[in-house]
PDB file of N, CA and C in Angstrom:
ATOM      1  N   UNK A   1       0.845  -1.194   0.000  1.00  0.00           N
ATOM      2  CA  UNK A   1       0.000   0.000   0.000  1.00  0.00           C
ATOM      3  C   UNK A   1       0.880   1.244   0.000  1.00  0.00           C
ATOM      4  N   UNK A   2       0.738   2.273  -0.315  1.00  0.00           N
ATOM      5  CA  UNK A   2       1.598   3.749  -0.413  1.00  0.00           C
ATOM      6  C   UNK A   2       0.778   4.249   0.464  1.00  0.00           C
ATOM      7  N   UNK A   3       1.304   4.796   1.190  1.00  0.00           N
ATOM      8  CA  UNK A   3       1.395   5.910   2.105  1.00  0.00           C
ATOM      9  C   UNK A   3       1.191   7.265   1.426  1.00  0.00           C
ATOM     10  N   UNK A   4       0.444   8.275   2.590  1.00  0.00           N
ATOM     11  CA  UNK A   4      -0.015   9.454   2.033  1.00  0.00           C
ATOM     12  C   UNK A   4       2.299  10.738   2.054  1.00  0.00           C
ATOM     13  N   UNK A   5       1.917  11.627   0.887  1.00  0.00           N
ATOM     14  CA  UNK A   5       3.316  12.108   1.191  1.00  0.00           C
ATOM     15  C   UNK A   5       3.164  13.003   2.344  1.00  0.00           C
ATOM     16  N   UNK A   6       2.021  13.536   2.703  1.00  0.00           N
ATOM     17  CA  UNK A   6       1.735  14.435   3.695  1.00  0.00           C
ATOM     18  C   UNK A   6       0.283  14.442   4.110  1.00  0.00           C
ATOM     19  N   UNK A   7       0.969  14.558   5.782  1.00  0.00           N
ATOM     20  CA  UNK A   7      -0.707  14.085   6.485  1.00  0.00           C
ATOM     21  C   UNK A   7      -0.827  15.194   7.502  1.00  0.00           C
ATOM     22  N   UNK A   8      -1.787  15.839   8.132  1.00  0.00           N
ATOM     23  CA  UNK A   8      -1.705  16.565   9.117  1.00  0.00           C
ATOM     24  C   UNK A   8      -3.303  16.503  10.006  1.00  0.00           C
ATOM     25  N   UNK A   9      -3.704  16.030  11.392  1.00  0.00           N
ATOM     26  CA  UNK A   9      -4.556  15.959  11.930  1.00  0.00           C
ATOM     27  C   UNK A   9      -5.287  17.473  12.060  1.00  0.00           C
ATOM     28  N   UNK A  10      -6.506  17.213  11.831  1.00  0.00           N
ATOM     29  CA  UNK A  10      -7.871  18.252  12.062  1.00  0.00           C
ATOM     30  C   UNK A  10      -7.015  19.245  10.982  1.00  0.00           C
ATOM     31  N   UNK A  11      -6.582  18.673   9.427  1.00  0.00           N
ATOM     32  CA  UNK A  11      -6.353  19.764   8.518  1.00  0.00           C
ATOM     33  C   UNK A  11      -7.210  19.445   7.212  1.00  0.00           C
ATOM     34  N   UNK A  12      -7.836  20.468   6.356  1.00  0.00           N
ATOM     35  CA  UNK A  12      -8.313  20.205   5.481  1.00  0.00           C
ATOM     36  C   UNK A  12      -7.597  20.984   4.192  1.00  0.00           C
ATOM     37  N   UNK A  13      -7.131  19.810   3.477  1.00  0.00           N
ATOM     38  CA  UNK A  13      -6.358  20.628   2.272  1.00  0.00           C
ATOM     39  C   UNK A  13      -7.053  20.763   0.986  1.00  0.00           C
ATOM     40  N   UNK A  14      -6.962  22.474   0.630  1.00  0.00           N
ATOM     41  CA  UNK A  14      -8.137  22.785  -0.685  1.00  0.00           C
ATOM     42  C   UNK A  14      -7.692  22.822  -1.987  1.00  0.00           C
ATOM     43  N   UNK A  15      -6.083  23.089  -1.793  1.00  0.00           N
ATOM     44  CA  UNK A  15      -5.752  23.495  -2.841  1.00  0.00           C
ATOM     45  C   UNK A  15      -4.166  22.970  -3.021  1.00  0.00           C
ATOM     46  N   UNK A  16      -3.614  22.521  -4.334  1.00  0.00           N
ATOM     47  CA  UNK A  16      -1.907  22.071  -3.961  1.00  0.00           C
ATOM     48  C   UNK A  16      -1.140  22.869  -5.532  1.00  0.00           C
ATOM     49  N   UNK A  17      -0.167  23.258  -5.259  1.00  0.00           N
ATOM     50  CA  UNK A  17       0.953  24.311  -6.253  1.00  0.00           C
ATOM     51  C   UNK A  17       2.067  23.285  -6.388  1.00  0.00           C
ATOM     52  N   UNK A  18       2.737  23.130  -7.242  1.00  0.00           N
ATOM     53  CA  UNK A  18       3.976  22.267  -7.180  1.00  0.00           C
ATOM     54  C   UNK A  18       5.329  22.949  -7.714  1.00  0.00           C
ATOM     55  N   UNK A  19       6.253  22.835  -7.255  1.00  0.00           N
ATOM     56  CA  UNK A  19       7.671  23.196  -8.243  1.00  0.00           C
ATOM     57  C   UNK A  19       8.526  22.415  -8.098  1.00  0.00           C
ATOM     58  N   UNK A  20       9.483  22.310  -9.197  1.00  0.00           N
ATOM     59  CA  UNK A  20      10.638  21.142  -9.491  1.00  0.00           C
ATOM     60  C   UNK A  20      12.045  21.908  -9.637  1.00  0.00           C
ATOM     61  N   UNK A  21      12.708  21.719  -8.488  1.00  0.00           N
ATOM     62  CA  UNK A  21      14.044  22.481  -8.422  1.00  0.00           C
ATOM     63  C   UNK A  21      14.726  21.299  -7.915  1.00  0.00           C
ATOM     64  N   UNK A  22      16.293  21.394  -9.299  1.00  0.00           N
ATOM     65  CA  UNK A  22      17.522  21.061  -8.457  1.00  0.00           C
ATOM     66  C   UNK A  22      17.893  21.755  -6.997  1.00  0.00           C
ATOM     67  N   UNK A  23      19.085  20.486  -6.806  1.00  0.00           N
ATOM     68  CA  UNK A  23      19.622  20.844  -5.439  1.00  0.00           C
ATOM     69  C   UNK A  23      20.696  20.732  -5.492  1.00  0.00           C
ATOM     70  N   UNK A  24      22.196  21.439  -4.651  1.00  0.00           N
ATOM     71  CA  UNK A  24      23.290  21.235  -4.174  1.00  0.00           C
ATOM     72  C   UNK A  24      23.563  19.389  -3.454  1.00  0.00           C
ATOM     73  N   UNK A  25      22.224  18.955  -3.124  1.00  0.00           N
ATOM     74  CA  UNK A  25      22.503  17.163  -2.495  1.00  0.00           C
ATOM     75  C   UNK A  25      21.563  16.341  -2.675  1.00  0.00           C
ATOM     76  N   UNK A  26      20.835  17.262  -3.756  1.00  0.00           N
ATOM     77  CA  UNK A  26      19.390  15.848  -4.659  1.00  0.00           C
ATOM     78  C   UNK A  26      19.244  16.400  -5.970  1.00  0.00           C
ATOM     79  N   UNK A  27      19.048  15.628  -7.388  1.00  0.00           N
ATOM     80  CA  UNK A  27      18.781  15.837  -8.280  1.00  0.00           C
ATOM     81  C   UNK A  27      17.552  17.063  -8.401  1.00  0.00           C
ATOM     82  N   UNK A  28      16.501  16.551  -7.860  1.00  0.00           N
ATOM     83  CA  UNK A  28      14.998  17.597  -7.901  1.00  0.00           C
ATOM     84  C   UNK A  28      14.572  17.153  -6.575  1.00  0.00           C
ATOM     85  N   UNK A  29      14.509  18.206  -6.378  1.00  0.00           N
ATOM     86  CA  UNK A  29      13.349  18.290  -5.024  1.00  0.00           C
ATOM     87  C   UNK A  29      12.260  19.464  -5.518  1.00  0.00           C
ATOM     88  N   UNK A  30      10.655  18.602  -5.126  1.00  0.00           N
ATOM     89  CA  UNK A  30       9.632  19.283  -5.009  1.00  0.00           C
ATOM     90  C   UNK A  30       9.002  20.170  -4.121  1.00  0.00           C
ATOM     91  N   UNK A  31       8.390  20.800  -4.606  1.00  0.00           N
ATOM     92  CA  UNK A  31       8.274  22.034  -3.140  1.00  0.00           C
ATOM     93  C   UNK A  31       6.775  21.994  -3.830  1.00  0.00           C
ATOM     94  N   UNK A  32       5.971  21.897  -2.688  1.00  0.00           N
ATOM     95  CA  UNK A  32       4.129  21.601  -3.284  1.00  0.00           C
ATOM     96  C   UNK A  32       4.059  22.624  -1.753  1.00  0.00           C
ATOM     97  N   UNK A  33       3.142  23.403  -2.475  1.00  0.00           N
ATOM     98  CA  UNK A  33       2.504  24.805  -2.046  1.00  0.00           C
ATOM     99  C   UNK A  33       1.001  24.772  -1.398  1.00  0.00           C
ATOM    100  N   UNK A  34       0.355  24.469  -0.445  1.00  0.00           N
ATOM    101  CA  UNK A  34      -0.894  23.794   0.078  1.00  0.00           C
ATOM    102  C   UNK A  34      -1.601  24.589   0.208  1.00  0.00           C
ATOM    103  N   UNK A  35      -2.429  24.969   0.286  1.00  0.00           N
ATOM    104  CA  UNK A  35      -3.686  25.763   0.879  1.00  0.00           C
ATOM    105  C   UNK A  35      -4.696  25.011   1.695  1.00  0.00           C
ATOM    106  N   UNK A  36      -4.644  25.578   2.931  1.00  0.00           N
ATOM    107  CA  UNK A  36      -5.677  24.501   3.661  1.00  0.00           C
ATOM    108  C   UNK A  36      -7.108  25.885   3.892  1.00  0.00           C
ATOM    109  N   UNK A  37      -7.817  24.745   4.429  1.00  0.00           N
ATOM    110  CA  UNK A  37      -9.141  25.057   4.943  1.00  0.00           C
ATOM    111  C   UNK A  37      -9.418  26.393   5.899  1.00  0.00           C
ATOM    112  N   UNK A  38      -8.219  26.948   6.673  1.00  0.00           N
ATOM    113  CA  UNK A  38      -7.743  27.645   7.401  1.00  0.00           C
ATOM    114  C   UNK A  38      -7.315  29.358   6.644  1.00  0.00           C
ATOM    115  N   UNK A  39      -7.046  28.764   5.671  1.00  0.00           N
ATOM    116  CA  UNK A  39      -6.733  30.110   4.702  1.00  0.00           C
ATOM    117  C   UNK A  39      -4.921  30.322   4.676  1.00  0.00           C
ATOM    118  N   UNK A  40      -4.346  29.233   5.691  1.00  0.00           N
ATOM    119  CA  UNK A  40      -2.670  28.999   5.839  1.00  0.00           C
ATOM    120  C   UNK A  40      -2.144  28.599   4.610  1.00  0.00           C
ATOM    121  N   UNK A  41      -1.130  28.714   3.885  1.00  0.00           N
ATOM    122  CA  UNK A  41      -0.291  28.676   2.866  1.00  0.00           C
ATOM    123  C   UNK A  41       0.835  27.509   3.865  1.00  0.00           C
ATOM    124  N   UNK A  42       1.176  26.500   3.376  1.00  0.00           N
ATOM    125  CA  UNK A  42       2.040  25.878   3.962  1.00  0.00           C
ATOM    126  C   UNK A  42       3.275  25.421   2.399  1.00  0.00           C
ATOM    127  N   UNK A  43       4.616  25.886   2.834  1.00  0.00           N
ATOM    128  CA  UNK A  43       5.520  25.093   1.553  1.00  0.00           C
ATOM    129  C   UNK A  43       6.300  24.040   2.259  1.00  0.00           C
ATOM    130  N   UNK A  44       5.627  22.995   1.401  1.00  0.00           N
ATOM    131  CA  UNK A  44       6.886  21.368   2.114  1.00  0.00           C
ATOM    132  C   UNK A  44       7.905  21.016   0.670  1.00  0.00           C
ATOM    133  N   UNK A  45       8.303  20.457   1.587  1.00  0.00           N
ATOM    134  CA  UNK A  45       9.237  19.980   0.384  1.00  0.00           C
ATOM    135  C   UNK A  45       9.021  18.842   0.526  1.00  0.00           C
ATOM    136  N   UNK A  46       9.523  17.563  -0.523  1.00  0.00           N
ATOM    137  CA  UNK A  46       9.913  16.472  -1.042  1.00  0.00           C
ATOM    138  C   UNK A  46      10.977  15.855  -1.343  1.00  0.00           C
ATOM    139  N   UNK A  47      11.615  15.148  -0.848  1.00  0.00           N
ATOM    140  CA  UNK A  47      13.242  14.445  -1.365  1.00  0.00           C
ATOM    141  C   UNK A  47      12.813  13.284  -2.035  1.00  0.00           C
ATOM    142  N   UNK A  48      13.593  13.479  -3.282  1.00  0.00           N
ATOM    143  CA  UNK A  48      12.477  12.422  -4.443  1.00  0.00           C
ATOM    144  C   UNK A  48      12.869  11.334  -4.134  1.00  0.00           C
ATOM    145  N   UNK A  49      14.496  10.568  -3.370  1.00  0.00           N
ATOM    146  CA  UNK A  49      14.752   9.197  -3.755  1.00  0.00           C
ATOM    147  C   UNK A  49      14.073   8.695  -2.191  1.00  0.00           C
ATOM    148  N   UNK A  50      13.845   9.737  -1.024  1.00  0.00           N
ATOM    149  CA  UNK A  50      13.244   8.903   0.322  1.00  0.00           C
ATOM    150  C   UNK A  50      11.289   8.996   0.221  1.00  0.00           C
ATOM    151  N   UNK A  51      11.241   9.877  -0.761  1.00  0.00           N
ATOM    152  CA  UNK A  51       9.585  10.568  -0.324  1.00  0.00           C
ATOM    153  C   UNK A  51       9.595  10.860   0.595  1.00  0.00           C
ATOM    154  N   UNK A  52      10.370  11.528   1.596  1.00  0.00           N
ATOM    155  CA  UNK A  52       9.874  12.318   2.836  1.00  0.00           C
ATOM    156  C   UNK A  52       9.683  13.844   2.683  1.00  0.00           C
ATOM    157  N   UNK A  53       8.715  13.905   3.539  1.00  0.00           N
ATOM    158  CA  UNK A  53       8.727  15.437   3.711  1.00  0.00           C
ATOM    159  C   UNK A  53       9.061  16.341   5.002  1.00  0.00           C
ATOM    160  N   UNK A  54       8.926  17.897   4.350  1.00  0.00           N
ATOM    161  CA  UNK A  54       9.453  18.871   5.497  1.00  0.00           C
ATOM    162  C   UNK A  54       8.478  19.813   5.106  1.00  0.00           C
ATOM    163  N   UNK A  55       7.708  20.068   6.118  1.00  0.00           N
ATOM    164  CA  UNK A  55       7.291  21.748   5.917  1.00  0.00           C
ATOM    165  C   UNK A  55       8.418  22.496   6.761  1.00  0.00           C
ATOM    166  N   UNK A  56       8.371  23.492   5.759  1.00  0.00           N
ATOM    167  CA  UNK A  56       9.349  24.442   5.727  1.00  0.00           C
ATOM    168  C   UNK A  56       8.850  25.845   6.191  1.00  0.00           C
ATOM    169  N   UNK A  57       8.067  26.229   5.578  1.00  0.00           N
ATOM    170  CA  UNK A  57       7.254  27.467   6.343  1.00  0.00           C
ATOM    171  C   UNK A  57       5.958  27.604   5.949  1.00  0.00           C
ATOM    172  N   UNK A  58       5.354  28.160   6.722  1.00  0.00           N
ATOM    173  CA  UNK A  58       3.712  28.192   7.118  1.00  0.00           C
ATOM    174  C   UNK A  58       3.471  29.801   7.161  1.00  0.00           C
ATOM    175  N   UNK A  59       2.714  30.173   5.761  1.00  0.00           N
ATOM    176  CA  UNK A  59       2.398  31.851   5.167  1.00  0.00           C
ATOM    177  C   UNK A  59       0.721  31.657   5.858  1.00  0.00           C
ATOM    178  N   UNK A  60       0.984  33.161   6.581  1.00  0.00           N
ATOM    179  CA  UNK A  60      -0.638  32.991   7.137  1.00  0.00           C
ATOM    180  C   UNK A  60      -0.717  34.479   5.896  1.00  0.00           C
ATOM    181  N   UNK A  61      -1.142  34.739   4.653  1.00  0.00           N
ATOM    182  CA  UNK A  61      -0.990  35.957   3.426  1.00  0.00           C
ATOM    183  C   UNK A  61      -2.738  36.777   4.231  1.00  0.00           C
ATOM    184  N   UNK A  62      -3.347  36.305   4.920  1.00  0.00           N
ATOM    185  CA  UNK A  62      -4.329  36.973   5.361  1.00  0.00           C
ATOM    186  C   UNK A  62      -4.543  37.299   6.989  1.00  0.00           C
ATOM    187  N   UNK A  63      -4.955  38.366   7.865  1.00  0.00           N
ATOM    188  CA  UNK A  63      -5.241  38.490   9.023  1.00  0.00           C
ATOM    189  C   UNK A  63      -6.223  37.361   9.712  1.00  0.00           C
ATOM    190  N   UNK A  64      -5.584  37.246  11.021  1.00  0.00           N
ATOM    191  CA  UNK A  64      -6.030  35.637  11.452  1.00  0.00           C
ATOM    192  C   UNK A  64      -7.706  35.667  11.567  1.00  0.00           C
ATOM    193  N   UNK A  65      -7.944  36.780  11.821  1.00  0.00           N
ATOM    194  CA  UNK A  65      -9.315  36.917  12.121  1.00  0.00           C
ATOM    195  C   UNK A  65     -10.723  36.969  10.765  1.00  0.00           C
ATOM    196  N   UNK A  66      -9.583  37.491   9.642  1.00  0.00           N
ATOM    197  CA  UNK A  66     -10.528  37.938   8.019  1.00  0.00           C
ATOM    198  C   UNK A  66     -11.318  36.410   8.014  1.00  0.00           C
ATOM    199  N   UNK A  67     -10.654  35.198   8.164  1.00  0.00           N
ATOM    200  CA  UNK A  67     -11.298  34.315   7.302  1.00  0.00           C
ATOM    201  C   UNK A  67     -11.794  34.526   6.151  1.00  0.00           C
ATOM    202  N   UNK A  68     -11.313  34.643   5.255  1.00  0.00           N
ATOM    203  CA  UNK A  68     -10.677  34.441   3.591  1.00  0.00           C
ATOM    204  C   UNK A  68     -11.092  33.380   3.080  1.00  0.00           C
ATOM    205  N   UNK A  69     -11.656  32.734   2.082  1.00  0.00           N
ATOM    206  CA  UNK A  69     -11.668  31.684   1.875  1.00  0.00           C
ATOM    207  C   UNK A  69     -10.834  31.727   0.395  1.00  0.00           C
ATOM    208  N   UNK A  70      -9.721  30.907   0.221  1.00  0.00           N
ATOM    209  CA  UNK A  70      -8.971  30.596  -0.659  1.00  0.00           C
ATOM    210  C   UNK A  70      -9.503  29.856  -1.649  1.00  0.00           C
ATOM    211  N   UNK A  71      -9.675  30.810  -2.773  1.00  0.00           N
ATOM    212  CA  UNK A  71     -10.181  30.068  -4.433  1.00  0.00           C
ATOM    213  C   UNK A  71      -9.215  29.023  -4.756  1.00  0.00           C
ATOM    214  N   UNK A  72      -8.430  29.678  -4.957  1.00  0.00           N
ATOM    215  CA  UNK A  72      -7.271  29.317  -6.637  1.00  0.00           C
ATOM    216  C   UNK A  72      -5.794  29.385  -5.610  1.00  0.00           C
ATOM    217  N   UNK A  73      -5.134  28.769  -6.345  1.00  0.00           N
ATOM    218  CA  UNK A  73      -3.429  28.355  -5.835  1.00  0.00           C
ATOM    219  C   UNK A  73      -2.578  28.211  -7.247  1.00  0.00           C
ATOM    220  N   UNK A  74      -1.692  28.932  -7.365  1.00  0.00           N
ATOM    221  CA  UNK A  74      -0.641  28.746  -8.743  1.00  0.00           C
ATOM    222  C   UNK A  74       0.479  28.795  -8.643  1.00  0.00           C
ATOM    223  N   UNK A  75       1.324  28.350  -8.851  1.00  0.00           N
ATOM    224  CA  UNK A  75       2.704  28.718  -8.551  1.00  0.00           C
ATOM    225  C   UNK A  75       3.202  29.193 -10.460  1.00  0.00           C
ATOM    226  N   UNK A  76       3.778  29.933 -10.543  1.00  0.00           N
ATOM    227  CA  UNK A  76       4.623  30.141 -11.475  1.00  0.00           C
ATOM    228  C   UNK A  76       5.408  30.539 -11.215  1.00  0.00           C
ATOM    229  N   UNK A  77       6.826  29.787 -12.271  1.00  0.00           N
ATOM    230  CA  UNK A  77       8.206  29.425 -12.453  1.00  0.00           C
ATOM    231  C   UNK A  77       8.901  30.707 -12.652  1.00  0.00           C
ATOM    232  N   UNK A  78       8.196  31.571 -13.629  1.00  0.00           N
ATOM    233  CA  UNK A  78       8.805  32.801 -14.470  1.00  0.00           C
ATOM    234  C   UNK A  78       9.194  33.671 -13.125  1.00  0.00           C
ATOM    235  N   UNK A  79       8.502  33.675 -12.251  1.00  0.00           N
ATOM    236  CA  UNK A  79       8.012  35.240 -11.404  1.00  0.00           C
ATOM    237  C   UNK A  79       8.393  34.285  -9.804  1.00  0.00           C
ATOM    238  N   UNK A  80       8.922  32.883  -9.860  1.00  0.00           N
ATOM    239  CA  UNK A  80       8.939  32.345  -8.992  1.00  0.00           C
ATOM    240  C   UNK A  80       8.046  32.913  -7.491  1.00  0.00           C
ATOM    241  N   UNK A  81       7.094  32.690  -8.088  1.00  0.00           N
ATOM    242  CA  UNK A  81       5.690  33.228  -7.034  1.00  0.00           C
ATOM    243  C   UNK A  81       4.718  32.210  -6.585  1.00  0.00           C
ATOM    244  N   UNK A  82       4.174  32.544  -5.914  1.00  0.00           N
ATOM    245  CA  UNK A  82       2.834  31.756  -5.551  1.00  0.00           C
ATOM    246  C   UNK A  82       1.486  32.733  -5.719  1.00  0.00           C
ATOM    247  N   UNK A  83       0.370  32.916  -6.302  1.00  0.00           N
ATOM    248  CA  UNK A  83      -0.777  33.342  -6.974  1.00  0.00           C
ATOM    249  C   UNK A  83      -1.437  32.626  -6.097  1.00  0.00           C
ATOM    250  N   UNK A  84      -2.472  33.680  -4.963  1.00  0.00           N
ATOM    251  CA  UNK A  84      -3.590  32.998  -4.477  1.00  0.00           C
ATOM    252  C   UNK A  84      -4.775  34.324  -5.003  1.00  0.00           C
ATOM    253  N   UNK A  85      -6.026  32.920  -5.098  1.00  0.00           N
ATOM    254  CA  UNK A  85      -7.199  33.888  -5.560  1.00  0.00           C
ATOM    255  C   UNK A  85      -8.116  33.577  -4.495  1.00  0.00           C
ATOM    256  N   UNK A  86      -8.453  34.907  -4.082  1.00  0.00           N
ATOM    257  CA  UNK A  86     -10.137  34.673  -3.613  1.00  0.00           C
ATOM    258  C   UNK A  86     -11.278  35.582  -4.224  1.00  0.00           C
ATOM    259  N   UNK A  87     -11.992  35.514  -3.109  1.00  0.00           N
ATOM    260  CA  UNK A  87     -12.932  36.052  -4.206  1.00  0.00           C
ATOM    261  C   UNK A  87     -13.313  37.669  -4.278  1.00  0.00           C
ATOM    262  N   UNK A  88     -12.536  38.394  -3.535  1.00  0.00           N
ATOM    263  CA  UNK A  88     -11.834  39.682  -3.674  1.00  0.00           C
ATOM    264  C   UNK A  88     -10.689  40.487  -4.132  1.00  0.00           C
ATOM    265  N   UNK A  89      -9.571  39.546  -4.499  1.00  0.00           N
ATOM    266  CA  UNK A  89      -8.443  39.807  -4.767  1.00  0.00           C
ATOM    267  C   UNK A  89      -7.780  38.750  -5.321  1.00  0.00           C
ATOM    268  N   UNK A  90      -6.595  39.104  -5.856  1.00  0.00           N
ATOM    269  CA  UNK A  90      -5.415  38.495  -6.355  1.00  0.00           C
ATOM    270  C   UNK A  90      -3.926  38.502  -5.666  1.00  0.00           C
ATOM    271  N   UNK A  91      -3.650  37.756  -5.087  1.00  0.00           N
ATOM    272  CA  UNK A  91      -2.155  38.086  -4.295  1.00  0.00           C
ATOM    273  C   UNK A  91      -1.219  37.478  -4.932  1.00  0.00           C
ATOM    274  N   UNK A  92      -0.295  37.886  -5.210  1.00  0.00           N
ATOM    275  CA  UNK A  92       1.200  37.349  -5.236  1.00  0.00           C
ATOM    276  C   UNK A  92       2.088  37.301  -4.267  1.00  0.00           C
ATOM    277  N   UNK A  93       2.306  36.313  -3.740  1.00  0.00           N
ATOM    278  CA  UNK A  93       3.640  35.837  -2.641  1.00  0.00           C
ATOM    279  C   UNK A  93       4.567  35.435  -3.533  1.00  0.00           C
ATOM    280  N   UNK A  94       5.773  35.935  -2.965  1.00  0.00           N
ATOM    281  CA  UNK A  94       7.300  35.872  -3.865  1.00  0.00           C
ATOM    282  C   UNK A  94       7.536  34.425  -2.996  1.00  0.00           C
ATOM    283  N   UNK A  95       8.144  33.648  -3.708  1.00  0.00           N
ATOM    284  CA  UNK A  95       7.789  31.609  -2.977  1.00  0.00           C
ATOM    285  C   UNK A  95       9.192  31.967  -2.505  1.00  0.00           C
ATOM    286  N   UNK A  96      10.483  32.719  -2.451  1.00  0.00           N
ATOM    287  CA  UNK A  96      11.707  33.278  -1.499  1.00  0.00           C
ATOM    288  C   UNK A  96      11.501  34.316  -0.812  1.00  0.00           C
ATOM    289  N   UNK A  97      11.662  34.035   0.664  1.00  0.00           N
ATOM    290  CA  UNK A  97      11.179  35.297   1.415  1.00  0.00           C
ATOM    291  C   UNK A  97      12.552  35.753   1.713  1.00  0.00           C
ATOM    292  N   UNK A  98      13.094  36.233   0.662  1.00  0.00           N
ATOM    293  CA  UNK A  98      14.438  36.771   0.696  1.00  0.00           C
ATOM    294  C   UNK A  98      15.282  37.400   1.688  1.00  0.00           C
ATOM    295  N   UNK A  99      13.741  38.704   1.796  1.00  0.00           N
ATOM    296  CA  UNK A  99      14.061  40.250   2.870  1.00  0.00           C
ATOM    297  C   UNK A  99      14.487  39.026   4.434  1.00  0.00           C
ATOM    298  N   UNK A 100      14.079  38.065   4.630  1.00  0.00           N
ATOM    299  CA  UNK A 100      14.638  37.446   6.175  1.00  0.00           C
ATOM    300  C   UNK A 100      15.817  37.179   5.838  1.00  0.00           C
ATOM    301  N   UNK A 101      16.520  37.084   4.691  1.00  0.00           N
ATOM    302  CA  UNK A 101      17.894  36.622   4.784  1.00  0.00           C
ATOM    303  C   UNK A 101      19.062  37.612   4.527  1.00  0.00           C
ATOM    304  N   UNK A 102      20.158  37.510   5.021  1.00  0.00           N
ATOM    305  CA  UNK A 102      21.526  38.501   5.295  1.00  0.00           C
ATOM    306  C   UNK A 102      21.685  38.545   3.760  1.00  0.00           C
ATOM    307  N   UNK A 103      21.796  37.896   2.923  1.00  0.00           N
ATOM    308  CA  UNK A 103      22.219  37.681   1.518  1.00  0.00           C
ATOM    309  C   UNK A 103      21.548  37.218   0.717  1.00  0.00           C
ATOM    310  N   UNK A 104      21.582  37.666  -0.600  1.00  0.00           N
ATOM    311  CA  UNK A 104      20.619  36.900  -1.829  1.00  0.00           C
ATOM    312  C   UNK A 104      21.040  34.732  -1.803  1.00  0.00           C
ATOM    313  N   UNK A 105      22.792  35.055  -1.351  1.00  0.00           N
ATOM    314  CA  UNK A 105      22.485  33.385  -1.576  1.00  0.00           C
ATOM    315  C   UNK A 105      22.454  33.002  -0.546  1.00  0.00           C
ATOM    316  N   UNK A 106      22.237  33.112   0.814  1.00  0.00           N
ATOM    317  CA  UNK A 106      22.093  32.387   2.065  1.00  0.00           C
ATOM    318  C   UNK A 106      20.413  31.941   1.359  1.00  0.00           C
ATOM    319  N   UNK A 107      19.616  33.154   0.799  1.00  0.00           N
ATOM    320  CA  UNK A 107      18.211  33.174   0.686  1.00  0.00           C
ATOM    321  C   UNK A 107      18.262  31.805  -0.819  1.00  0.00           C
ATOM    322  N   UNK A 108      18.522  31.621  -1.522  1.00  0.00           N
ATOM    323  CA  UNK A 108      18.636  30.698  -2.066  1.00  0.00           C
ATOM    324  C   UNK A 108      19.571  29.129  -2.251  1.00  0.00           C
ATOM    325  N   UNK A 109      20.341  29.972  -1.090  1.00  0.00           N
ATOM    326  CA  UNK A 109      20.880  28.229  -0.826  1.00  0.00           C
ATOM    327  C   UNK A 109      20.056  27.637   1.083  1.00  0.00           C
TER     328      UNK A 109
END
């Protein structure tokens, strides 16, 4: 039987984004972009030869209290972004939250 790649108790997931990036110590690792029920943005990653995962960071892109309900989820490559839709707006999250890091490559390595 296969196993789920990601599980999380009392979570409901609405929406999933995917990207395929080399690595410095894996061929491709996936980074799938979640949208849960909550209106939370979660990015995990994937290590393709174990299938394990990591969430990596957890985007709350709305005030805890709005309750938002999250349409649409996109990731595009060009603008390396994440595109959430609801049903008021359009957001773009940059998928590198750069500004936390000392350097452009600490932020990409």
């Amino acid at each position: 039987s296969q196993t789920p790649l990601y599980t999380s108790q009392l979570e409901t997931i609405t929406h999933i984004a995917v990207d395929v990036l080399p690595t410095k110590m894996h061929r491709a690792v996936h980074v799938l972009y979640v949208a849960t029920y909550e209106g939370l943005i979660k990015k995990i990653s994937v290590l393709s030869r174990t299938q394990t995962t990591c969430v990596l960071e957890i985007w709350r892109p709305f005030p805890i209290d709005a309750n938002v309900p999250i349409l649409t989820l996109q990731y595009l490559k060009e603008t390396d972004s994440v595109y959430i839709g609801t049903q008021e707006q359009l957001m773009r999250v940059p998928a590198q939250h750069c500004s936390r890091h000392q350097t452009k490559l600490a932020c990409v390595n």
